[in-house]
N, C-alpha and C. Protein backbone atom coordinates (compact mmCIF):
# COMPACT_ATOMS: atom_id res chain seq x y z
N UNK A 1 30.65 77.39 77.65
CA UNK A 1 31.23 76.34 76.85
C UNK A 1 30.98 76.66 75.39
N UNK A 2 31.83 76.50 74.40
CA UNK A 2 31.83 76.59 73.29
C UNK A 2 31.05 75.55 72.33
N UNK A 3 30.62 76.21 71.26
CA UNK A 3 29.71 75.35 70.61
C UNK A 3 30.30 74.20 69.93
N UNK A 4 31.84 74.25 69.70
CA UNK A 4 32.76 73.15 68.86
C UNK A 4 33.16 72.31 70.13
N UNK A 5 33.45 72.30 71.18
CA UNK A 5 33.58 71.65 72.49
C UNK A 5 32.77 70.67 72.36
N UNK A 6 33.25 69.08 72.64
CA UNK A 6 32.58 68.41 72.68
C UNK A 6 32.35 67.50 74.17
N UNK A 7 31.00 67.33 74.21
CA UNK A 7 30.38 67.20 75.91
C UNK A 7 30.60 65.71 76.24
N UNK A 8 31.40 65.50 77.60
CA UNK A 8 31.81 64.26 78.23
C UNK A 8 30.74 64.36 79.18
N UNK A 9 29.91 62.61 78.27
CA UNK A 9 28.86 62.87 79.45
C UNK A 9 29.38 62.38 81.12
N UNK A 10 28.70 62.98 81.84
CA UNK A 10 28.98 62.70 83.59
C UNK A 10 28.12 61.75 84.20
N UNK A 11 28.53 61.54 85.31
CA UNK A 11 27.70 60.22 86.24
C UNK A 11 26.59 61.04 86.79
N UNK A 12 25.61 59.74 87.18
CA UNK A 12 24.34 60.19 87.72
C UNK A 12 24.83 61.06 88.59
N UNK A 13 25.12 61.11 89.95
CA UNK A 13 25.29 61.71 90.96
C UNK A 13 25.83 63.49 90.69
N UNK A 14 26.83 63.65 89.80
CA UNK A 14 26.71 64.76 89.07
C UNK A 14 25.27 65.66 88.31
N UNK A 15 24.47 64.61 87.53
CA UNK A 15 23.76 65.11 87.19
C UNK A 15 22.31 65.63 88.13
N UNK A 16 22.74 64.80 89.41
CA UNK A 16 21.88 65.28 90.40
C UNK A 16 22.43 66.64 91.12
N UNK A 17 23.59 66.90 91.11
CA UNK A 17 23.76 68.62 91.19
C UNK A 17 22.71 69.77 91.00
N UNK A 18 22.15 69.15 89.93
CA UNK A 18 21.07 70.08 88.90
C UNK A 18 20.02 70.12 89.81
N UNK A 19 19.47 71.44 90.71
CA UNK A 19 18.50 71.52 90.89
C UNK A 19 16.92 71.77 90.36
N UNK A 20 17.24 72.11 89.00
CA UNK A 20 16.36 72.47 87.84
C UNK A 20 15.88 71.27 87.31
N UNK A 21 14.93 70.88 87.10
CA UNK A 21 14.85 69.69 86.56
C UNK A 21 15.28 69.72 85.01
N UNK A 22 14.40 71.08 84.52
CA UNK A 22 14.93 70.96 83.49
C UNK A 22 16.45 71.24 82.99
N UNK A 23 17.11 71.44 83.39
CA UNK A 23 18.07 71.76 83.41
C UNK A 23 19.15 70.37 83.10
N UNK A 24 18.44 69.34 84.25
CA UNK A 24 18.97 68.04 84.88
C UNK A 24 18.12 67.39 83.19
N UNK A 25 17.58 67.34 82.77
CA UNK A 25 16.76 66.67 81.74
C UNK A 25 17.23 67.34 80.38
N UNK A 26 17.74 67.98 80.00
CA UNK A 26 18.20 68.78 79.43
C UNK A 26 19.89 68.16 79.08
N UNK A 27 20.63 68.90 80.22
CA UNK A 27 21.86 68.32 79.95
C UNK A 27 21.91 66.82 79.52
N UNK A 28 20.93 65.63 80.28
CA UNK A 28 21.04 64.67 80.03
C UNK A 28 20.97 64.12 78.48
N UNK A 29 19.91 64.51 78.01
CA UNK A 29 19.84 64.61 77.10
C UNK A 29 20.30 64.85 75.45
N UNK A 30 21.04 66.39 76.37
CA UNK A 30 21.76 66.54 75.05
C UNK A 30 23.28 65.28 74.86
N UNK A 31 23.27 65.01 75.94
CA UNK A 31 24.43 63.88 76.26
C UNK A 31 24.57 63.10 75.33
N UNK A 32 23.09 61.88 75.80
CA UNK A 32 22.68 61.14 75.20
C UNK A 32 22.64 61.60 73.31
N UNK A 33 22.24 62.13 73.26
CA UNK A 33 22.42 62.45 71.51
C UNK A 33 23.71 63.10 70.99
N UNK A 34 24.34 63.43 71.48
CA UNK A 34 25.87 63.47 71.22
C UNK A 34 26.78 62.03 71.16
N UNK A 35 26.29 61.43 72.51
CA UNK A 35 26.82 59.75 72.32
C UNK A 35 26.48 58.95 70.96
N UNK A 36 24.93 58.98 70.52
CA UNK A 36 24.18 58.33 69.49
C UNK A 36 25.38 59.08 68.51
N UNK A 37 25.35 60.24 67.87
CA UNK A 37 26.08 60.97 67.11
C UNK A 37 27.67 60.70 66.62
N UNK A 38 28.01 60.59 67.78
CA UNK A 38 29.32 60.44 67.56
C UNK A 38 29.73 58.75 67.66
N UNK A 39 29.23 58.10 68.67
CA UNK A 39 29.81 57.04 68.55
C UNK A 39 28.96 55.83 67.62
N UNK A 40 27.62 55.85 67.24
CA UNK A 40 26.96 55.27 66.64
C UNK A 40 26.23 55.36 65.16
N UNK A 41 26.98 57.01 64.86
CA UNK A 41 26.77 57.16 63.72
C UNK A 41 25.27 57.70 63.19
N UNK A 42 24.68 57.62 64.16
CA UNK A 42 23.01 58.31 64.19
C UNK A 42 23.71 60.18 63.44
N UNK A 43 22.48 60.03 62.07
CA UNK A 43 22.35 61.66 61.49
C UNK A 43 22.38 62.71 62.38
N UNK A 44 23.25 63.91 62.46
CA UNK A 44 23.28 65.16 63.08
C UNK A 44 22.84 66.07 62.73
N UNK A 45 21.92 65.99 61.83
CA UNK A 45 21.29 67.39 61.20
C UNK A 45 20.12 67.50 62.03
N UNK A 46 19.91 69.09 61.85
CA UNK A 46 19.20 69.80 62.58
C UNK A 46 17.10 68.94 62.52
N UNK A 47 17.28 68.66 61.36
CA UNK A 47 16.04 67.53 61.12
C UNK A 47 15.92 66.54 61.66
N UNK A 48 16.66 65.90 62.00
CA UNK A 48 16.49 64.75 62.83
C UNK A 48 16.12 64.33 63.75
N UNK A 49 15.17 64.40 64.64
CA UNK A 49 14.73 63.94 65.67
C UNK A 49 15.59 63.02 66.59
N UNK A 50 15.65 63.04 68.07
CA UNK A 50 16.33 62.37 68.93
C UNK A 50 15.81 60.83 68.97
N UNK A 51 14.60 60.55 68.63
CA UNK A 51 13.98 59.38 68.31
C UNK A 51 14.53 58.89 67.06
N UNK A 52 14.58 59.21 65.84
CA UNK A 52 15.29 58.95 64.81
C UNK A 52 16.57 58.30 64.94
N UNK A 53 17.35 59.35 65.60
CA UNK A 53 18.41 58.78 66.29
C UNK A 53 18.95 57.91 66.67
N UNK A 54 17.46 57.34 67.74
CA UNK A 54 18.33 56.21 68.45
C UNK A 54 17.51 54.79 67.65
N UNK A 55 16.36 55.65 66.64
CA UNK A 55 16.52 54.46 65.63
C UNK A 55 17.70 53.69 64.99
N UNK A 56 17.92 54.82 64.59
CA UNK A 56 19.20 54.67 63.74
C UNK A 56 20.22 53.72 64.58
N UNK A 57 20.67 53.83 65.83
CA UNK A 57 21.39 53.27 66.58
C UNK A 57 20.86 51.86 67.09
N UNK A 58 19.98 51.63 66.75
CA UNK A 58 19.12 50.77 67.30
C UNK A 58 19.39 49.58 65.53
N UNK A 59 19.46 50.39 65.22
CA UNK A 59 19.67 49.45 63.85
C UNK A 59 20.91 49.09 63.46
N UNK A 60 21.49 50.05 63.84
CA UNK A 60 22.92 49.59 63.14
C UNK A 60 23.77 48.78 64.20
N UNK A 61 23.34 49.39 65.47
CA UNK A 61 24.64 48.68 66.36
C UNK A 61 23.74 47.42 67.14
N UNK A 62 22.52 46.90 66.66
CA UNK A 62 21.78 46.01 67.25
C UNK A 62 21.57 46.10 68.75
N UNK A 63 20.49 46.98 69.05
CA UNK A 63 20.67 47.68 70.44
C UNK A 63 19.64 46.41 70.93
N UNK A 64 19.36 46.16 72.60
CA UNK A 64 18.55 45.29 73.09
C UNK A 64 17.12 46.06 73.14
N UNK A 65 16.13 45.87 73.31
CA UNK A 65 14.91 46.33 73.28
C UNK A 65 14.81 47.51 74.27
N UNK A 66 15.01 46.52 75.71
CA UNK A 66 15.17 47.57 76.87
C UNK A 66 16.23 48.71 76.99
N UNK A 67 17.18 48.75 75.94
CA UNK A 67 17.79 49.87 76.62
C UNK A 67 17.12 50.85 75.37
N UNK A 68 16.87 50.67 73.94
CA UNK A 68 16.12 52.07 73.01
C UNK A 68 14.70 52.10 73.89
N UNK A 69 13.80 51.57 74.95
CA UNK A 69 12.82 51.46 75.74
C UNK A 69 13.17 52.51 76.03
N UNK A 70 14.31 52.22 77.08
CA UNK A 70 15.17 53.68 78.30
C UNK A 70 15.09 54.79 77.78
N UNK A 71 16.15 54.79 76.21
CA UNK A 71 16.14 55.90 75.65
C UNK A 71 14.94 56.62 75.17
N UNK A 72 13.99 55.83 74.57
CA UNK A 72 12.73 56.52 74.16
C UNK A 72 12.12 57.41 75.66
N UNK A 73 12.15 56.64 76.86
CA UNK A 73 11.57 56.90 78.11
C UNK A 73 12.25 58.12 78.14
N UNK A 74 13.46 58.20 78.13
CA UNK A 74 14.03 59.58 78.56
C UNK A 74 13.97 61.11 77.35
N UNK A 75 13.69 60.50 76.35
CA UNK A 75 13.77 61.42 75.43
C UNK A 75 11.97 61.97 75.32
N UNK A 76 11.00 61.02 75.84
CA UNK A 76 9.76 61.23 75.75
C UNK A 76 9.46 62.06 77.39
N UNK A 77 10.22 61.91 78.54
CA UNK A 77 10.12 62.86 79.53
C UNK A 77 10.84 64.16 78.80
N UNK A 78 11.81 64.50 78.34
CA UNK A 78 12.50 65.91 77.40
C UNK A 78 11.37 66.62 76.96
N UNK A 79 10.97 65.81 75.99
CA UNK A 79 9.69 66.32 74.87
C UNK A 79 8.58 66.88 76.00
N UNK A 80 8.07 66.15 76.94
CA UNK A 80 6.81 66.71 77.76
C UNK A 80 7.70 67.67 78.43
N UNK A 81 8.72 67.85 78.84
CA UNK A 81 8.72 68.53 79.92
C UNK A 81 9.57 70.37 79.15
N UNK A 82 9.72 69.92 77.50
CA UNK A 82 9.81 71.42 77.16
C UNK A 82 8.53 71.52 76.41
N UNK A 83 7.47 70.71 76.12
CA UNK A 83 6.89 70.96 74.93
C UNK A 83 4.87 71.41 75.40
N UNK A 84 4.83 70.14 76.73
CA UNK A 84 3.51 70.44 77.48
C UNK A 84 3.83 71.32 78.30
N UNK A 85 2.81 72.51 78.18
CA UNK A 85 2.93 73.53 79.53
C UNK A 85 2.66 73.14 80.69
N UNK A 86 1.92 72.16 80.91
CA UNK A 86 0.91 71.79 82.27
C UNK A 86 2.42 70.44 82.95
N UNK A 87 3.56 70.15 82.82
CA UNK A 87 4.47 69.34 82.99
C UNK A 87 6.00 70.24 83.12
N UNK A 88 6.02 70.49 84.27
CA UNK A 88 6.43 71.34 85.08
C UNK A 88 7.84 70.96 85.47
N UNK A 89 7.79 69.48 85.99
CA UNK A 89 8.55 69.08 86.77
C UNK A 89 8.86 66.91 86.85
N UNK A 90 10.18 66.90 86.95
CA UNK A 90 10.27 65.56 86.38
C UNK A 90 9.45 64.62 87.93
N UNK A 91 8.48 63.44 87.47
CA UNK A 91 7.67 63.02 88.58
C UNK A 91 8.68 62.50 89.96
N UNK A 92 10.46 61.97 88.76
CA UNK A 92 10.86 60.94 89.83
C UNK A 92 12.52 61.46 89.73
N UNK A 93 13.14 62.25 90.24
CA UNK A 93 14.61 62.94 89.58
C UNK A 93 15.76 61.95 89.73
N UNK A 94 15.42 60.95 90.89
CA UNK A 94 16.71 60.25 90.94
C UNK A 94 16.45 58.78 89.39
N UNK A 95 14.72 58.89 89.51
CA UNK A 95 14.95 57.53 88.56
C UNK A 95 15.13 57.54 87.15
N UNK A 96 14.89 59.22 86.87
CA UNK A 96 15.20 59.86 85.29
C UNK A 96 17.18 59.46 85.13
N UNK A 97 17.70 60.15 86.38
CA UNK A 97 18.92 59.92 86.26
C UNK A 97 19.74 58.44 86.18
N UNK A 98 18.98 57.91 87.30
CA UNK A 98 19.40 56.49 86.99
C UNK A 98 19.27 55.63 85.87
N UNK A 99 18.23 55.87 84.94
CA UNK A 99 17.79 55.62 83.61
C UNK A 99 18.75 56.08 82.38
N UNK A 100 19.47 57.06 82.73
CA UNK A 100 20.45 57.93 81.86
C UNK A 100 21.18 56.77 82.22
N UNK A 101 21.78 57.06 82.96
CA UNK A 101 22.96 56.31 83.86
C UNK A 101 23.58 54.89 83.32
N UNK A 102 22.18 54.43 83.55
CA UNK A 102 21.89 52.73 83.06
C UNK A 102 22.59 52.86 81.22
N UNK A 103 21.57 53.77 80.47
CA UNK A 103 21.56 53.68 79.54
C UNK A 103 22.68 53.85 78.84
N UNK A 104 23.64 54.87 79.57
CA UNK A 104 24.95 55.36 79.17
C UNK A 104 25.87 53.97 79.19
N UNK A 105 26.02 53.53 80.26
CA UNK A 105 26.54 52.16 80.82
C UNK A 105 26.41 50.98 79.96
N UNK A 106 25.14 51.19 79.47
CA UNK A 106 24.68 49.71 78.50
C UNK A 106 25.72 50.39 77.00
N UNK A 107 25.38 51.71 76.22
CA UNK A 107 25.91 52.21 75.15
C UNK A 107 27.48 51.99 75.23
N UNK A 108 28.40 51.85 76.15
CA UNK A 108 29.42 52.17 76.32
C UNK A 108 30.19 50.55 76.75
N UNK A 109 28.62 49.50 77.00
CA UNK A 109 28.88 48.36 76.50
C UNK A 109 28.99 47.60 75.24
N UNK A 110 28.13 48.30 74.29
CA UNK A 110 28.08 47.97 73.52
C UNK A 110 29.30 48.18 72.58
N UNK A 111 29.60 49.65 72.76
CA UNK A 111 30.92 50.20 72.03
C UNK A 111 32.23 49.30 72.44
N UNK A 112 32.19 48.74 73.34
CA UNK A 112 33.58 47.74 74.17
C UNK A 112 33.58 46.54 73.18
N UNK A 113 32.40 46.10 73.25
CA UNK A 113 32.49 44.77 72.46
C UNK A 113 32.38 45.06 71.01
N UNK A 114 32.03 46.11 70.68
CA UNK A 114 32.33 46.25 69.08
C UNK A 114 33.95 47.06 68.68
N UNK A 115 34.69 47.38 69.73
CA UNK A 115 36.03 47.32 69.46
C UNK A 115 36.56 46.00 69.68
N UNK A 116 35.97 45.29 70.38
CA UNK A 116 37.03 43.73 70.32
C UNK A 116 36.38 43.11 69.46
N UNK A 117 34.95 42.52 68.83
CA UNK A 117 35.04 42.48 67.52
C UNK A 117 35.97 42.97 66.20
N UNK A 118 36.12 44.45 66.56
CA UNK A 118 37.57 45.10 65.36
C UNK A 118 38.57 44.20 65.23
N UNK A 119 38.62 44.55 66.83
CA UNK A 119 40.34 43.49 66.92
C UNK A 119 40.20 42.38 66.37
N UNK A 120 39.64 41.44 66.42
CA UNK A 120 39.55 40.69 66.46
C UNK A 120 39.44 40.11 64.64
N UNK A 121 38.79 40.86 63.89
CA UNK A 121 38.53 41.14 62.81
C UNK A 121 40.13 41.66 62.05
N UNK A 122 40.94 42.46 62.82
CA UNK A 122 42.15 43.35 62.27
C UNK A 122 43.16 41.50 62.47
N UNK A 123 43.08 41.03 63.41
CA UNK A 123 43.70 39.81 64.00
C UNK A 123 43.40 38.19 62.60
N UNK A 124 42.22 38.70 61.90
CA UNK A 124 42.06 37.63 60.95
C UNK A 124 42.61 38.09 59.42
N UNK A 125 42.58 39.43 59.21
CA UNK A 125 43.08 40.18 58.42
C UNK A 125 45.28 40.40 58.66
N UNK A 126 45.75 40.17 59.53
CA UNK A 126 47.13 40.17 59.91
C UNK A 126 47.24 38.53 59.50
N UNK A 127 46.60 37.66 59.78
CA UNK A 127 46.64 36.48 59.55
C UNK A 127 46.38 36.13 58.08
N UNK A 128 45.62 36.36 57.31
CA UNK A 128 45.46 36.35 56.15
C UNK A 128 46.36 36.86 55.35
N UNK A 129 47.65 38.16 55.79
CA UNK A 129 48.49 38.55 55.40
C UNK A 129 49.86 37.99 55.22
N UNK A 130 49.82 37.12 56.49
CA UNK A 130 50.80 36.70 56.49
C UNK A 130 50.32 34.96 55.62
N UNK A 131 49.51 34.51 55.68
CA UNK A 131 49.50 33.08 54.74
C UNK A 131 49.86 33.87 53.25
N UNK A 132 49.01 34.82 52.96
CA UNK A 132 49.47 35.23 50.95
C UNK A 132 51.11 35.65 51.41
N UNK A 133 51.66 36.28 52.13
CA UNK A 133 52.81 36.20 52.19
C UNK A 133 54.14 34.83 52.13
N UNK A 134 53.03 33.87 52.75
CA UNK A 134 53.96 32.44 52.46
C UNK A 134 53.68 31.67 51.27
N UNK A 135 52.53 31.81 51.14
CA UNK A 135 52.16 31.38 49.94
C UNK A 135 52.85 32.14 48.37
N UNK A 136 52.53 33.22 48.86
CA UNK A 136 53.60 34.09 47.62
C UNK A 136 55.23 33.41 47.35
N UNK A 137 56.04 33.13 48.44
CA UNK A 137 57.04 32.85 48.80
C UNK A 137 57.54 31.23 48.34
N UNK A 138 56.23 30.87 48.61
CA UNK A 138 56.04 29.16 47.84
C UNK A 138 55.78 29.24 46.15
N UNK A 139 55.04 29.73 46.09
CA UNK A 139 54.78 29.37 44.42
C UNK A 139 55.83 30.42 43.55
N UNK A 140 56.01 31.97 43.93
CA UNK A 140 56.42 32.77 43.27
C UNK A 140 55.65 33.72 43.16
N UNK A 141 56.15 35.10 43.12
CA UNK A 141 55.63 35.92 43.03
C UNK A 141 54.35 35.77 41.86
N UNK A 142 52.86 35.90 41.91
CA UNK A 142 52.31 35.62 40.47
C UNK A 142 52.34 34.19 40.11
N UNK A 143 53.12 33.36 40.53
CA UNK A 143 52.91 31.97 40.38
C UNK A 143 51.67 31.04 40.57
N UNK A 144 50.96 31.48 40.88
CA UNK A 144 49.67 30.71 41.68
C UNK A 144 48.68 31.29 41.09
N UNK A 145 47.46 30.55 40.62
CA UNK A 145 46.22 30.98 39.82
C UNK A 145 45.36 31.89 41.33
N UNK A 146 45.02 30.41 42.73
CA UNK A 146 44.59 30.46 43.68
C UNK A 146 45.27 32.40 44.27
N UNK A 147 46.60 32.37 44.32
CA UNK A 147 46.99 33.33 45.11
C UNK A 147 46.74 34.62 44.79
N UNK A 148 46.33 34.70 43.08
CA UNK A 148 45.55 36.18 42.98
C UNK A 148 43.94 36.00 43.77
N UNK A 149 43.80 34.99 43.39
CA UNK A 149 42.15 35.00 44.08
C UNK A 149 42.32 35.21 45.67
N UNK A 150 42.79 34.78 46.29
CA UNK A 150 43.52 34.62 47.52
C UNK A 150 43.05 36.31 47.62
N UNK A 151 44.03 37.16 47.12
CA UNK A 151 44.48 38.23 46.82
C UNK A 151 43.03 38.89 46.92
N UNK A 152 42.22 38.83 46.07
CA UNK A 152 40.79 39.31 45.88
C UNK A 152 40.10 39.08 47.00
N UNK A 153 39.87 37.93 47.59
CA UNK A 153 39.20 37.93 48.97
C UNK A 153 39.82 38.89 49.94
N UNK A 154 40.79 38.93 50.27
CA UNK A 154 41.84 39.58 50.90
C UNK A 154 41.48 40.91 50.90
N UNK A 155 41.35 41.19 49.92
CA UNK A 155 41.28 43.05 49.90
C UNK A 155 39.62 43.37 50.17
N UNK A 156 39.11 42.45 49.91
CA UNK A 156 37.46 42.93 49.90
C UNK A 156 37.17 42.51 51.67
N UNK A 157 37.85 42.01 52.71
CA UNK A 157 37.72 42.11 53.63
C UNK A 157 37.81 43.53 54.17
């Protein structure tokens, strides 16, 4: 796979393919920080820590406690299991995965409801367009003190 290719993370049961643990902890992983990255806006530089990360995500997209918990959990099995020599092997493989799993599921909730927030937001902004449009139509183009101000709120949305 190419390094500009970008990785669709997969379901648990896939990631149980992986007979390697590390391998299985690994891919997961890099998943997970590609998701933070791309969809949450968490820093991609090579400095950044995967913890940083899901700070970052944790702040901006108002994450629940338990799921940056998950993520820390899974990113703190990564760290032991490339970084301690004596940690070999993941203790529990289906519950690392299910933990991904979960976590992916919750992120991909969160992203749902912050596109219908958009909408929803694009829906008060179409509406606001169309009142300065009647209102324009009523007083005159420029006719109205209110309708430049109008105007000013309008754009700073």
């Amino acid at each position: 796979m190419g390094a500009n290719q970008s990785v669709t993370p997969v379901t648990t049961q896939s990631y149980l393919q992986y007979k390697n643990d590390f391998e299985l902890v690994i891919r997961a992983t890099k998943d997970l920080e590609h998701l933070l990255e791309t969809q949450f806006g968490a820093p991609s530089s090579k400095e950044d820590r995967l913890h940083d990360k899901i700070t970052h995500a944790q702040e901006s997209a108002d994450l629940s406690k338990e799921t940056v918990n998950k993520m820390r959990y899974l990113v703190t099995i990564r760290d032991s299991l490339v970084h301690d020599h004596r940690f070999n092997k993941l203790p529990d493989r289906r519950k690392f995965a299910l933990i991904y799993d979960s976590v992916e599921e919750e992120l991909k909730e969160v992203l749902a409801k912050r596109g219908q927030i958009m909408a929803m937001q694009m829906m008060c902004v179409s509406f606001v367009e169309d009142i300065v449009e009647d209102v324009s139509h009523l007083c005159g183009v420029g006719g109205c003190g209110f309708l430049d101000r109008l105007l000013v709120i309008h754009k700073s949305v």
